[in-house]
Structures are given as C-alpha cells and as structure tokens.
PDB file of N, CA and C in Angstrom:
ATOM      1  N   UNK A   1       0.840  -1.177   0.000  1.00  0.00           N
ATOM      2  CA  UNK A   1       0.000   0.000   0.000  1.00  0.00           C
ATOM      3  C   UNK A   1       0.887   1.243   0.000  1.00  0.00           C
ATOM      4  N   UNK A   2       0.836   2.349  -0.447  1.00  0.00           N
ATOM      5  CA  UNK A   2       1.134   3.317  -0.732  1.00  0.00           C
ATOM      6  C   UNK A   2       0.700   4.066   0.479  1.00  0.00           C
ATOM      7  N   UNK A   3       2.461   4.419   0.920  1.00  0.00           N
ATOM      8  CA  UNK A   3       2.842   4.849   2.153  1.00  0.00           C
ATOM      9  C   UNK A   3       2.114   6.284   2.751  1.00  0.00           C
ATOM     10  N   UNK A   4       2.050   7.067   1.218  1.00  0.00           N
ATOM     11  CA  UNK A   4       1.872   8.271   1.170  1.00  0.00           C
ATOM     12  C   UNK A   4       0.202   9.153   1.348  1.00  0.00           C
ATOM     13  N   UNK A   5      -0.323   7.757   1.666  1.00  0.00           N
ATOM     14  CA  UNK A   5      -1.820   7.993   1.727  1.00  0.00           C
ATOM     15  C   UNK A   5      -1.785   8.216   3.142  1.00  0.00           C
ATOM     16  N   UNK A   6      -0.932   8.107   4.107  1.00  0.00           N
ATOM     17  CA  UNK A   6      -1.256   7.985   5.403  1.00  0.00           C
ATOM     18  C   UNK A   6      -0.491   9.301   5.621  1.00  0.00           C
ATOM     19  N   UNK A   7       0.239  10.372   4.984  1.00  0.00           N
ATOM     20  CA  UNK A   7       0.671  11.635   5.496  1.00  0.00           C
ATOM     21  C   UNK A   7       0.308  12.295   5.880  1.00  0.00           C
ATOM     22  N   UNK A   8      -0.034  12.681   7.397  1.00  0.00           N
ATOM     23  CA  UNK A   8      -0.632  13.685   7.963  1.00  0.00           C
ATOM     24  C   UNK A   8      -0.233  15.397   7.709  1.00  0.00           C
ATOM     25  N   UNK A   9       0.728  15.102   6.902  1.00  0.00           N
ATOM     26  CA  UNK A   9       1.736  16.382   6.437  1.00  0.00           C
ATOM     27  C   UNK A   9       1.476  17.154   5.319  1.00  0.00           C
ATOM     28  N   UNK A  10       0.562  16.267   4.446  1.00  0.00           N
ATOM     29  CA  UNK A  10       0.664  16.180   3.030  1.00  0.00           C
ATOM     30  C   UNK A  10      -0.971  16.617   2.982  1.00  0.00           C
ATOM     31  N   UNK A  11      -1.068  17.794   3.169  1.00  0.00           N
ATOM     32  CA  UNK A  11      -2.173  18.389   2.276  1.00  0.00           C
ATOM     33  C   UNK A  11      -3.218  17.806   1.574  1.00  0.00           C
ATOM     34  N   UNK A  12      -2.411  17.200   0.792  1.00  0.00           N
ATOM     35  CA  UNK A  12      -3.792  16.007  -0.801  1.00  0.00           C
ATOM     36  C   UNK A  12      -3.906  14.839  -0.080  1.00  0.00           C
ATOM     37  N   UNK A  13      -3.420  14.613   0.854  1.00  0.00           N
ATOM     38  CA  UNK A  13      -3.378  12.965   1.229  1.00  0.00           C
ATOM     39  C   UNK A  13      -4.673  12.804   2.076  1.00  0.00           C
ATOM     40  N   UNK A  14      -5.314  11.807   1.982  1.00  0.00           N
ATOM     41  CA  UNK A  14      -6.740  12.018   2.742  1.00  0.00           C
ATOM     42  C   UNK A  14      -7.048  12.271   4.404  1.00  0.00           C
ATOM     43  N   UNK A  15      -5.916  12.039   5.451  1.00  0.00           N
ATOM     44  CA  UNK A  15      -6.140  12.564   6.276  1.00  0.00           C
ATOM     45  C   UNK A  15      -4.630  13.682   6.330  1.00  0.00           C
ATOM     46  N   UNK A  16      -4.301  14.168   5.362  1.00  0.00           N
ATOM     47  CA  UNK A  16      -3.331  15.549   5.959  1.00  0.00           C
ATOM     48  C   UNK A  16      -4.444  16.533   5.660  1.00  0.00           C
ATOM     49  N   UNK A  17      -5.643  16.515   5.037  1.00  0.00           N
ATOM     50  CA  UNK A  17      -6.607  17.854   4.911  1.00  0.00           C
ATOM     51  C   UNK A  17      -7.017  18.257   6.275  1.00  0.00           C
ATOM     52  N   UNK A  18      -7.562  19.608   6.415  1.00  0.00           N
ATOM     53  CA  UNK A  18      -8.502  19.363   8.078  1.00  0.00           C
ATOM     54  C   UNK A  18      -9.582  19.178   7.974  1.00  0.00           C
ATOM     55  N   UNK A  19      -9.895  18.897   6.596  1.00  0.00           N
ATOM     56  CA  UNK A  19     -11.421  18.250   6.046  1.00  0.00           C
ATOM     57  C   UNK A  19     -11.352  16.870   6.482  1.00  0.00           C
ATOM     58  N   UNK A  20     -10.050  15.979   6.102  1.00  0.00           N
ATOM     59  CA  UNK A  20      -9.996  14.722   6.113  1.00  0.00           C
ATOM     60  C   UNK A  20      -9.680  14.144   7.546  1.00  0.00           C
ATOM     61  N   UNK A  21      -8.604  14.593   8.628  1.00  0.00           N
ATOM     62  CA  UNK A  21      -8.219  14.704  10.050  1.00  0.00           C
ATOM     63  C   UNK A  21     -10.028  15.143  10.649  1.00  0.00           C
ATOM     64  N   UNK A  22     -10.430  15.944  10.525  1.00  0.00           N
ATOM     65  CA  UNK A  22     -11.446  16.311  11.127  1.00  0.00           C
ATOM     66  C   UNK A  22     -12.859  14.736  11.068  1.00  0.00           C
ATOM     67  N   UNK A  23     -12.607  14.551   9.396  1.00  0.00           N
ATOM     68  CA  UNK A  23     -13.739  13.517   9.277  1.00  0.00           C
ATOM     69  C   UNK A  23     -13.603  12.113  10.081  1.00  0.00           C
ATOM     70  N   UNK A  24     -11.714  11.817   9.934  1.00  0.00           N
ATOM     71  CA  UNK A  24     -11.756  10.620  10.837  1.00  0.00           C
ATOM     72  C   UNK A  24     -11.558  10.746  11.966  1.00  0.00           C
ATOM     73  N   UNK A  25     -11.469  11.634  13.044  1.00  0.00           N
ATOM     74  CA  UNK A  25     -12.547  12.136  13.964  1.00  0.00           C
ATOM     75  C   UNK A  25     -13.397  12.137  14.601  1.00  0.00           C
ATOM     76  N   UNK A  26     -14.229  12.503  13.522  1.00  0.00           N
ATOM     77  CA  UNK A  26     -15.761  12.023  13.646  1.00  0.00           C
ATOM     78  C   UNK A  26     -16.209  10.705  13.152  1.00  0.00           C
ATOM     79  N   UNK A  27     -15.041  10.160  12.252  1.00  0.00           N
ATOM     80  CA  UNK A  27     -15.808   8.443  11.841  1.00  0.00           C
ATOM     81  C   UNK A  27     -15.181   7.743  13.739  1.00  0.00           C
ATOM     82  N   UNK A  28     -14.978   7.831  13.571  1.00  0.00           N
ATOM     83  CA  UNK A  28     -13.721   7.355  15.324  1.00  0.00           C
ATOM     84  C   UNK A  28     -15.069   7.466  16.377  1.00  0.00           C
ATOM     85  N   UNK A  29     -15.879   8.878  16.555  1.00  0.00           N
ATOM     86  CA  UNK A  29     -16.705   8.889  17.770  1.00  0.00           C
ATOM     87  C   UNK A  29     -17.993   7.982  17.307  1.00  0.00           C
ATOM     88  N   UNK A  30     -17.587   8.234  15.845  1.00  0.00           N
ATOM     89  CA  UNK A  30     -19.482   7.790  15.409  1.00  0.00           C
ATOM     90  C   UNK A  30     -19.286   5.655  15.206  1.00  0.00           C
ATOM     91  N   UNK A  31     -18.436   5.656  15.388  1.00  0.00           N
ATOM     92  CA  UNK A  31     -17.998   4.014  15.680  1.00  0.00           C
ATOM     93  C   UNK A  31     -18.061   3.441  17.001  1.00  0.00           C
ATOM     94  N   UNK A  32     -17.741   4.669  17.597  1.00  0.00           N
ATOM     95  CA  UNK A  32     -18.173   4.622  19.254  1.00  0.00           C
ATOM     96  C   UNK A  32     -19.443   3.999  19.641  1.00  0.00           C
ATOM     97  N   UNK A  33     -20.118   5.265  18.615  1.00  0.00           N
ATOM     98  CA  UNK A  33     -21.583   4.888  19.516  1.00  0.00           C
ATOM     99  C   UNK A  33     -22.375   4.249  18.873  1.00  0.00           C
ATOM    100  N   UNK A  34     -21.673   3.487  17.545  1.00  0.00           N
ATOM    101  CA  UNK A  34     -22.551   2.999  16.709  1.00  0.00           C
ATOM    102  C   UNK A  34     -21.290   1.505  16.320  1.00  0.00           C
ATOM    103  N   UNK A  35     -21.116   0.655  17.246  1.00  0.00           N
ATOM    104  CA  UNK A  35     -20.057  -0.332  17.262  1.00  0.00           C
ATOM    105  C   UNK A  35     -20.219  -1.415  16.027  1.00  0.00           C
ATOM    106  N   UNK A  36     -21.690  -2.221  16.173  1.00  0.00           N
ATOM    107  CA  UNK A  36     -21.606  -2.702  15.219  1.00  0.00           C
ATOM    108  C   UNK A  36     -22.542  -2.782  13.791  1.00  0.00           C
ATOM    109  N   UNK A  37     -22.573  -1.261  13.738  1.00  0.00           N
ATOM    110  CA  UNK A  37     -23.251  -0.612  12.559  1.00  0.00           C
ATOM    111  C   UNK A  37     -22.588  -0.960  10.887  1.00  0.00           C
ATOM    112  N   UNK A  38     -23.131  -0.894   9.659  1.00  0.00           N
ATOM    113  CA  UNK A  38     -22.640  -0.995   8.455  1.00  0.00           C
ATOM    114  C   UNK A  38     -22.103   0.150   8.554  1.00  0.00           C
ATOM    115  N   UNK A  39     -20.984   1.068   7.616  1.00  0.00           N
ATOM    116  CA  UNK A  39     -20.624   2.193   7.745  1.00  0.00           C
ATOM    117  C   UNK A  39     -21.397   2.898   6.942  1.00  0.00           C
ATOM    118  N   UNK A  40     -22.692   2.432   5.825  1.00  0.00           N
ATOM    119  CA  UNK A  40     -23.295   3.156   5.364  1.00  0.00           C
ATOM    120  C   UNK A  40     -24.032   3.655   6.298  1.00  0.00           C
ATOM    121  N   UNK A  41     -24.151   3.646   7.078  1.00  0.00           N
ATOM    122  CA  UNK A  41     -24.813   4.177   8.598  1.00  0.00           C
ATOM    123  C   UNK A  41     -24.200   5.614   9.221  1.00  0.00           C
ATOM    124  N   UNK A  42     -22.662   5.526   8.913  1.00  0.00           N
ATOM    125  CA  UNK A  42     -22.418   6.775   8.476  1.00  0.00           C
ATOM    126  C   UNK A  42     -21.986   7.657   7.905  1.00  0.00           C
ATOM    127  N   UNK A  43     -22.250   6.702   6.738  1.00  0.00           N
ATOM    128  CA  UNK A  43     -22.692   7.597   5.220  1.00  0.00           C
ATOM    129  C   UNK A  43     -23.271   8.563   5.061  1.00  0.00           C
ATOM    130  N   UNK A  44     -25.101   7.860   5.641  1.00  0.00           N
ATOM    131  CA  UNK A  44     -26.162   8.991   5.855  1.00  0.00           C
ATOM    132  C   UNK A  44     -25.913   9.446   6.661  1.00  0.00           C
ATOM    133  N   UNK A  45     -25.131   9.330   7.779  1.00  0.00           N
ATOM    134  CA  UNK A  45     -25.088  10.439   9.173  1.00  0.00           C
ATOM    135  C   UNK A  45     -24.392  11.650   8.875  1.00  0.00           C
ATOM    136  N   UNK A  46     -23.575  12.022   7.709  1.00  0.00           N
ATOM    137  CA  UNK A  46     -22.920  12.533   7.183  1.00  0.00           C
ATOM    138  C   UNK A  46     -23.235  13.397   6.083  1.00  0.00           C
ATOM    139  N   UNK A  47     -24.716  13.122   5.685  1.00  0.00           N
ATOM    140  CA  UNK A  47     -25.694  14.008   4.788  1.00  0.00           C
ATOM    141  C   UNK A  47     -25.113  13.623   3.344  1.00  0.00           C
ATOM    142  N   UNK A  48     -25.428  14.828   2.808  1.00  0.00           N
ATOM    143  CA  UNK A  48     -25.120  15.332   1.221  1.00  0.00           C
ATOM    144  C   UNK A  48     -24.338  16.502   1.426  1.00  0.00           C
ATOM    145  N   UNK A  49     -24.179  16.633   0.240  1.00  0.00           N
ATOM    146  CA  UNK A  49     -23.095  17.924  -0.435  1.00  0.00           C
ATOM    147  C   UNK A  49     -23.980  19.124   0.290  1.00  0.00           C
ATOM    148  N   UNK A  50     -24.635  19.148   0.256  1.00  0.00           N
ATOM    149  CA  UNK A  50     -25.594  20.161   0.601  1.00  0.00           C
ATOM    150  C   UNK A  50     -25.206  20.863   1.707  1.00  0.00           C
ATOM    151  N   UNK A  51     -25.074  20.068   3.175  1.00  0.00           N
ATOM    152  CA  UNK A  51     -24.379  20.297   4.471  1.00  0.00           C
ATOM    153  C   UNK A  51     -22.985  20.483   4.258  1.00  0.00           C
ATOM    154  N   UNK A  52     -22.183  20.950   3.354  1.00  0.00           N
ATOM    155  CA  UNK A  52     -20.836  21.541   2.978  1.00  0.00           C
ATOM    156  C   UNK A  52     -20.392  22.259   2.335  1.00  0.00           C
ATOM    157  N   UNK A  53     -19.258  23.159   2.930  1.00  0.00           N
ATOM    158  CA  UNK A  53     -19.302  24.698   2.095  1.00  0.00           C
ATOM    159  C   UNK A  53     -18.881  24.207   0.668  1.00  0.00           C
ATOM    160  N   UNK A  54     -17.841  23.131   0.548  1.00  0.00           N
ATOM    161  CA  UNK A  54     -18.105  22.988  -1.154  1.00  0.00           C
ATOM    162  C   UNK A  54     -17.986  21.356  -0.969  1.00  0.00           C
ATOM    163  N   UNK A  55     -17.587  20.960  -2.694  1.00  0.00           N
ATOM    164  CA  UNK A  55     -17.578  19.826  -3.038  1.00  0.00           C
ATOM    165  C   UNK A  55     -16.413  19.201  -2.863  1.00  0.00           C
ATOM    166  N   UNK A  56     -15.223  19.839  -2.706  1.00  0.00           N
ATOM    167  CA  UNK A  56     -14.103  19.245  -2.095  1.00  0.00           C
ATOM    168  C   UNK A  56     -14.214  18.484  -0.669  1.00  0.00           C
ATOM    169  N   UNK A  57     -15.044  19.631   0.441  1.00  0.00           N
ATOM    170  CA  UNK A  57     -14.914  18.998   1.564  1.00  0.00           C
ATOM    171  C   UNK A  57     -15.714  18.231   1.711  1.00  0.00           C
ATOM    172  N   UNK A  58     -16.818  18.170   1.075  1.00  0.00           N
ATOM    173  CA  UNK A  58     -17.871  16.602   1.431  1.00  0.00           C
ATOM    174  C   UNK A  58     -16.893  15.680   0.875  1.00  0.00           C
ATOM    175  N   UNK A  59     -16.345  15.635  -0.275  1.00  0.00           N
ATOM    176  CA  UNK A  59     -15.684  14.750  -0.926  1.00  0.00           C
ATOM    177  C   UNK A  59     -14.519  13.734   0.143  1.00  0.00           C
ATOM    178  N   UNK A  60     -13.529  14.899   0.739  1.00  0.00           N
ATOM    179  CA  UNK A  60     -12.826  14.899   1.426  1.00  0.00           C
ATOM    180  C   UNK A  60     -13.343  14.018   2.867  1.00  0.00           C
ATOM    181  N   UNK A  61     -14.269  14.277   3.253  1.00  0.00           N
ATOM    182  CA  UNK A  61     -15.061  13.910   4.501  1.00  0.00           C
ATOM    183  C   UNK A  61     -15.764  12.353   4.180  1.00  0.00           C
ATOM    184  N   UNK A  62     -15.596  11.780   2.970  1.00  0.00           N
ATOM    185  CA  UNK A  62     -16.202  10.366   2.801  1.00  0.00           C
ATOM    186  C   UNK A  62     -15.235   9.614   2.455  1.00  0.00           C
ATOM    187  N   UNK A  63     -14.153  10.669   1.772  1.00  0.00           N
ATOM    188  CA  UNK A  63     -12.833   9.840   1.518  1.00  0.00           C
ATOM    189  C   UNK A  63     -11.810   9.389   2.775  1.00  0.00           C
ATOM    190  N   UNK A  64     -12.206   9.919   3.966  1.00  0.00           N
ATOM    191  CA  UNK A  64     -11.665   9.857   4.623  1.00  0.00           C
ATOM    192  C   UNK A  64     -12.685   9.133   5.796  1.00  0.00           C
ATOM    193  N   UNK A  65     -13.354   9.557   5.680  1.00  0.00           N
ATOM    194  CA  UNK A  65     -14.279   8.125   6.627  1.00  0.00           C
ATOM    195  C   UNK A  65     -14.318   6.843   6.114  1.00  0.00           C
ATOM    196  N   UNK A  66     -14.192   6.435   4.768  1.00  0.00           N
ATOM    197  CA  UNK A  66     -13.978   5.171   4.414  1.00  0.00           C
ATOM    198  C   UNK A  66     -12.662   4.504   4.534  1.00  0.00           C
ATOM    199  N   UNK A  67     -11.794   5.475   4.652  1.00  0.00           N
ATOM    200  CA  UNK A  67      -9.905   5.092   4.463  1.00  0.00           C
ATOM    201  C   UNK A  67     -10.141   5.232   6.350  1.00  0.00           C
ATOM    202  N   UNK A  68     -10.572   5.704   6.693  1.00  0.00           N
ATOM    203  CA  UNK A  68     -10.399   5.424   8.405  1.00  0.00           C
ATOM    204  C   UNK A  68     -11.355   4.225   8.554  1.00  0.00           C
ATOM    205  N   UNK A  69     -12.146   3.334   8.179  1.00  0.00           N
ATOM    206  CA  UNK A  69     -12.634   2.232   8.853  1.00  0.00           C
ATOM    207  C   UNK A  69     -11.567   1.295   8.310  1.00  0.00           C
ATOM    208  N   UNK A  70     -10.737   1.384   7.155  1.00  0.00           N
ATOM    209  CA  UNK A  70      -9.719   0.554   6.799  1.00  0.00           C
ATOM    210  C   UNK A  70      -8.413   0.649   7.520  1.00  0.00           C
ATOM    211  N   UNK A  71      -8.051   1.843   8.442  1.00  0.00           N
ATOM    212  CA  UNK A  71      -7.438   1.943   9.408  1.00  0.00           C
ATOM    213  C   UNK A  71      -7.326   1.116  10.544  1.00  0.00           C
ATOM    214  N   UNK A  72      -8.784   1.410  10.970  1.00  0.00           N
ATOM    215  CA  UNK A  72      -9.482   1.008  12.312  1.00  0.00           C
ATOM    216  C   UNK A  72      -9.592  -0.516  12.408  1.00  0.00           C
ATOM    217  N   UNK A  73     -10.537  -0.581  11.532  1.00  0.00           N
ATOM    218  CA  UNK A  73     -11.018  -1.881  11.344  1.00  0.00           C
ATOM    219  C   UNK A  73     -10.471  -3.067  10.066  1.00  0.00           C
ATOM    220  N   UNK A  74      -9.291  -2.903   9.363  1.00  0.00           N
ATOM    221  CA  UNK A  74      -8.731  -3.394   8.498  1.00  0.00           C
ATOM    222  C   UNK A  74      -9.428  -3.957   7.250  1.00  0.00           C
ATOM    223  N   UNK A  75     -10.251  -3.253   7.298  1.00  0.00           N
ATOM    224  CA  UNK A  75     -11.643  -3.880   5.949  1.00  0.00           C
ATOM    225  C   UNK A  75     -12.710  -2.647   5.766  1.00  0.00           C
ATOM    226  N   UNK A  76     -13.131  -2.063   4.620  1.00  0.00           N
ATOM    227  CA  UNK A  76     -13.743  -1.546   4.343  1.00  0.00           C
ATOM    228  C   UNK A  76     -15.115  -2.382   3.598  1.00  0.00           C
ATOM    229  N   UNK A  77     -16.446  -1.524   4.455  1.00  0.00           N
ATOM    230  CA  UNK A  77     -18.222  -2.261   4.377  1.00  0.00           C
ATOM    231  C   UNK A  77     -17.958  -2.255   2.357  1.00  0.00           C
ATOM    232  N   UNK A  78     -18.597  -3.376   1.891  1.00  0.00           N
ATOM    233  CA  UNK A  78     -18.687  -3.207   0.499  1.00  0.00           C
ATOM    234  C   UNK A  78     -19.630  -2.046  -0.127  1.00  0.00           C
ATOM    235  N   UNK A  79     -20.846  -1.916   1.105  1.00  0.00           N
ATOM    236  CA  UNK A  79     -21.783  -0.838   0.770  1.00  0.00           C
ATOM    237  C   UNK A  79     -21.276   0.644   0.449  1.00  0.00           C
ATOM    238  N   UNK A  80     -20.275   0.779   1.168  1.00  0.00           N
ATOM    239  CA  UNK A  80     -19.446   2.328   1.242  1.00  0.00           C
ATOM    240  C   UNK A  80     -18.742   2.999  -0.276  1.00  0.00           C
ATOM    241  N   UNK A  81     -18.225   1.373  -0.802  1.00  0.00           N
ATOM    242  CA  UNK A  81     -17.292   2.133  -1.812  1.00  0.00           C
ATOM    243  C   UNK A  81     -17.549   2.546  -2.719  1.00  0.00           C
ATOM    244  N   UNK A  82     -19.161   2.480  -3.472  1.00  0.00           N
ATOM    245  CA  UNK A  82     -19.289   3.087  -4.588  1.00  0.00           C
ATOM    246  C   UNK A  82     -19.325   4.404  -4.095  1.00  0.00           C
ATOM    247  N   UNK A  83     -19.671   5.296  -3.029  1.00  0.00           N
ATOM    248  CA  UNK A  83     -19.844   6.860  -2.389  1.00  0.00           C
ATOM    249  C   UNK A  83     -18.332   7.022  -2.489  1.00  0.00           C
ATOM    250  N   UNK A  84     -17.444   6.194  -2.002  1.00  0.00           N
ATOM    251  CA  UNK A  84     -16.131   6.368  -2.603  1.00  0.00           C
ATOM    252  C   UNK A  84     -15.344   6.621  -3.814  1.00  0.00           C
ATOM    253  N   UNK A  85     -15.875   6.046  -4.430  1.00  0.00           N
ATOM    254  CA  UNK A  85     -15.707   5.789  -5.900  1.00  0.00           C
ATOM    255  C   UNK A  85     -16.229   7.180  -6.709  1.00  0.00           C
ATOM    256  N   UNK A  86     -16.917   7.630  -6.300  1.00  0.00           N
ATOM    257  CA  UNK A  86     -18.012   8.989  -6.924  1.00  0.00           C
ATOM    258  C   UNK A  86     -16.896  10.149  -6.296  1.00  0.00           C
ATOM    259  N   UNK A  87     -16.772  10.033  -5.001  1.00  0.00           N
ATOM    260  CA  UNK A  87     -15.778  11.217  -4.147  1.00  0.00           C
ATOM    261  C   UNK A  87     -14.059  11.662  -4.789  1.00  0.00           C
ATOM    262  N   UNK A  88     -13.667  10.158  -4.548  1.00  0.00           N
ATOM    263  CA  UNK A  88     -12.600  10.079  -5.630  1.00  0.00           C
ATOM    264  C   UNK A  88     -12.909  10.750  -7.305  1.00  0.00           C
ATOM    265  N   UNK A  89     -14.048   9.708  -7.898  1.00  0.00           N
ATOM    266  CA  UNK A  89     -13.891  10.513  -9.231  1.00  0.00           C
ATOM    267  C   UNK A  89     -14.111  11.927  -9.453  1.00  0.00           C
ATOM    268  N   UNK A  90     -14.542  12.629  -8.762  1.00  0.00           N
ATOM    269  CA  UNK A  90     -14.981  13.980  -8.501  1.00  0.00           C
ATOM    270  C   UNK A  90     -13.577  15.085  -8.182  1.00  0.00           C
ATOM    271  N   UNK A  91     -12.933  13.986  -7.152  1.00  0.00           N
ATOM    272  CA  UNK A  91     -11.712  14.839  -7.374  1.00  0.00           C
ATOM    273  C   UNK A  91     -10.575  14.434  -8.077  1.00  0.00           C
ATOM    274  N   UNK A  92     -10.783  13.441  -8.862  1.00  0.00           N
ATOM    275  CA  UNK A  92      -9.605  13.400 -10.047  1.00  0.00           C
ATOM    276  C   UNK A  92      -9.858  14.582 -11.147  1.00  0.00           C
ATOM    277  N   UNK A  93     -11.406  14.508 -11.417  1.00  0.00           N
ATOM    278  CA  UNK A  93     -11.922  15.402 -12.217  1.00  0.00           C
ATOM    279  C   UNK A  93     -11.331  17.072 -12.286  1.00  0.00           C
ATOM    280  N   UNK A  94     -11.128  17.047 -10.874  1.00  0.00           N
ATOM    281  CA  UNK A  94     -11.013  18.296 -10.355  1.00  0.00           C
ATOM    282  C   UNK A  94      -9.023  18.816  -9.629  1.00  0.00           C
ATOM    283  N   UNK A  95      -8.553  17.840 -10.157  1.00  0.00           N
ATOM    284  CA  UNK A  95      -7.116  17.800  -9.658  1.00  0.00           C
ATOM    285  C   UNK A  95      -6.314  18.168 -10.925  1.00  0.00           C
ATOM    286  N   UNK A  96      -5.432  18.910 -10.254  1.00  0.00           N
ATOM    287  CA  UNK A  96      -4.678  20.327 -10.945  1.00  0.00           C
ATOM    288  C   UNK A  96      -3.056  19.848 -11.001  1.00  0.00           C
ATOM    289  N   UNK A  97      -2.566  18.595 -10.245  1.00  0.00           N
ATOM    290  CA  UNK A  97      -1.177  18.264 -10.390  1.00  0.00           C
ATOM    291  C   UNK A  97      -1.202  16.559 -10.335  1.00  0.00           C
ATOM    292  N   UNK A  98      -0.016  16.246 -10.926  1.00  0.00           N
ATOM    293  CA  UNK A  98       0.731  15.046 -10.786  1.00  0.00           C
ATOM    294  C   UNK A  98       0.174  13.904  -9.481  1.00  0.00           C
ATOM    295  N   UNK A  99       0.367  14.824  -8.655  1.00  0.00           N
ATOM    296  CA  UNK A  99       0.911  14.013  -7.059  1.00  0.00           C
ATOM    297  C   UNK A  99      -0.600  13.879  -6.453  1.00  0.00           C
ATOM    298  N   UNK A 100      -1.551  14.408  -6.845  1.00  0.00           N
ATOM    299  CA  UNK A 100      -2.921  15.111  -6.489  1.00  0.00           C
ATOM    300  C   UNK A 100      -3.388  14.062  -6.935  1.00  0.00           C
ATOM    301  N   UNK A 101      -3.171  14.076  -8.553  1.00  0.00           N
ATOM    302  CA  UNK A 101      -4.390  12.515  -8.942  1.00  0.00           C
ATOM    303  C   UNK A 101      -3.004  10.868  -8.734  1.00  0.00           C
ATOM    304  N   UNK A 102      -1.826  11.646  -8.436  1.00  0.00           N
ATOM    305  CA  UNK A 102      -1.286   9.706  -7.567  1.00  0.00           C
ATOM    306  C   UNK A 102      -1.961   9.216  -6.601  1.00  0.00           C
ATOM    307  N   UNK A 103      -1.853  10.434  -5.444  1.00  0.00           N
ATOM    308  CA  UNK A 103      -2.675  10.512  -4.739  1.00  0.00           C
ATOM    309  C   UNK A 103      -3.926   9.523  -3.964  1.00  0.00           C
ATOM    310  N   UNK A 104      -4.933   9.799  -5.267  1.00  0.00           N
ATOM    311  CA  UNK A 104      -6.154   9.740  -5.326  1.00  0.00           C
ATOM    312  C   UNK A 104      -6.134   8.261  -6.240  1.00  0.00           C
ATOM    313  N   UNK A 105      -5.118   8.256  -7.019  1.00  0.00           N
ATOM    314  CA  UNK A 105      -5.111   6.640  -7.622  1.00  0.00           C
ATOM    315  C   UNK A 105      -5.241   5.717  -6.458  1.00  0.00           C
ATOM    316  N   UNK A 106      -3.921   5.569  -5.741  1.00  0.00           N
ATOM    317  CA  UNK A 106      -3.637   5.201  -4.747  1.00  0.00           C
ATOM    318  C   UNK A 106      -4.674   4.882  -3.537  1.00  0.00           C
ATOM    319  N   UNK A 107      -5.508   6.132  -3.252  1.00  0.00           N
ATOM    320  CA  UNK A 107      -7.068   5.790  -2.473  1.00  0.00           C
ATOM    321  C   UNK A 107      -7.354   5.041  -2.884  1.00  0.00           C
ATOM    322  N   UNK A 108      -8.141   4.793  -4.245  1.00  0.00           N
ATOM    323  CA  UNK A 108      -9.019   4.462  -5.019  1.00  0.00           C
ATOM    324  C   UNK A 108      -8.432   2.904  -4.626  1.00  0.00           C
ATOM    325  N   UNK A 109      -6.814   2.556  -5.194  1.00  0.00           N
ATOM    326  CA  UNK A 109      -6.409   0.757  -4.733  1.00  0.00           C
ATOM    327  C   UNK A 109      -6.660   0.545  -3.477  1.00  0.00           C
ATOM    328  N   UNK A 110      -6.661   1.284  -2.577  1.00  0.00           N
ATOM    329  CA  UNK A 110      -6.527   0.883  -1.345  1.00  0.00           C
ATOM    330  C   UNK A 110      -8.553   0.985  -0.917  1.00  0.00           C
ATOM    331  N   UNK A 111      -8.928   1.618  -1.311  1.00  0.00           N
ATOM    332  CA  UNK A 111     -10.149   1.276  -1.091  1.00  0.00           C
ATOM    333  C   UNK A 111     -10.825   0.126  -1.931  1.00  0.00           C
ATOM    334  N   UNK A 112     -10.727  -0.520  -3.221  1.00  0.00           N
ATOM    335  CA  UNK A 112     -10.736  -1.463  -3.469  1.00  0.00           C
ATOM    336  C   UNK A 112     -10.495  -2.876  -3.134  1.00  0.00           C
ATOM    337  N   UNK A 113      -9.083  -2.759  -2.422  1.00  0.00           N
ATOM    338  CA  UNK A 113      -8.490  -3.456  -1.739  1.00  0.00           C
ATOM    339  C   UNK A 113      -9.106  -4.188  -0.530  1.00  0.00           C
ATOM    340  N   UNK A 114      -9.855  -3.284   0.094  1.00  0.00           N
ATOM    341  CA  UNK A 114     -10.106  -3.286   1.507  1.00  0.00           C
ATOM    342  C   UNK A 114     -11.126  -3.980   2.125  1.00  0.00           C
TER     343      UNK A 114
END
C-alpha cells in the first residue's frame, strides 16, 4: 500500500486535509456509539453535499471516513465504496497536479483493496 496515503503532512493525502483529520474524527466517535453498525450508517449520518461549504470537503469527509474504517477496522463495508468511488472521481476530475491525482489513484487501490 502506498505509504503516502497515510501523510498527515501532506495536504492532498486524505487525512493531511482538516477536512480529512477532522472527518476521521468524527468516523472514530461515530464508531463509538454505533459499534456494530454498516458504515453506510455513516454515510447517511454525514448528509449530502448540501451540508458543505463545497464539493471538495464533502468529498474529502467520505474519503476519509472510508480510508479510516480501513485503518481502524482493516476492511472496508462493500456498501461504502461506490460513495467512494463517486468522491474520488470527482476529485480526479477536479485535480490540478501530478501528485494530487497519484494521490487519489492510490485511495481508489486501497479502497478497493479493503
């Protein structure tokens, strides 16, 4: 797995954002109180685009709640990854360098993977 997905340093990397640090966070408390829930559970707890100032940070906030149950829990719910899959493609769409859509390749295996 590609080391560089886990940089808390690194800006593009899904938890160096404070979109992405912030979301797994909140995937962390909402596992708490919801132990043995599907994570599409908090998928919806997590709304739509709508509840976010843009489309980066919802994006950011699912990409990173799904890469934190693969943290946590070493397996990502099968239900989760197509919302993954959409978040990611949204920001390849939308990525402006090299390292931005490696990046985001790299999610994409590791959420497959998982």
């Amino acid at each position: 797995m590609d080391e560089s997905l886990w940089d808390c340093g690194n800006d593009w990397a899904p938890f160096g954002s404070d979109e992405g640090a912030d979301a797994y966070c909140e995937y962390r408390s909402w596992r708490a109180a919801n132990p043995g829930e599907d994570l599409m559970g908090c998928i919806r707890w997590i709304g739509d685009e709508n509840g976010y100032a843009d489309a980066f940070t919802f994006d950011a906030t699912i990409i990173a709640t799904v890469l934190g149950q693969l943290v946590d829990e070493g397996r990502i719910d099968a239900s989760v990854k197509p919302a993954a899959r959409v978040a990611i493609a949204r920001q390849v769409a939308e990525a402006e360098d090299d390292e931005r859509r490696s990046l985001l390749a790299s999610t994409l295996r590791a959420i497959e993977a998982g």
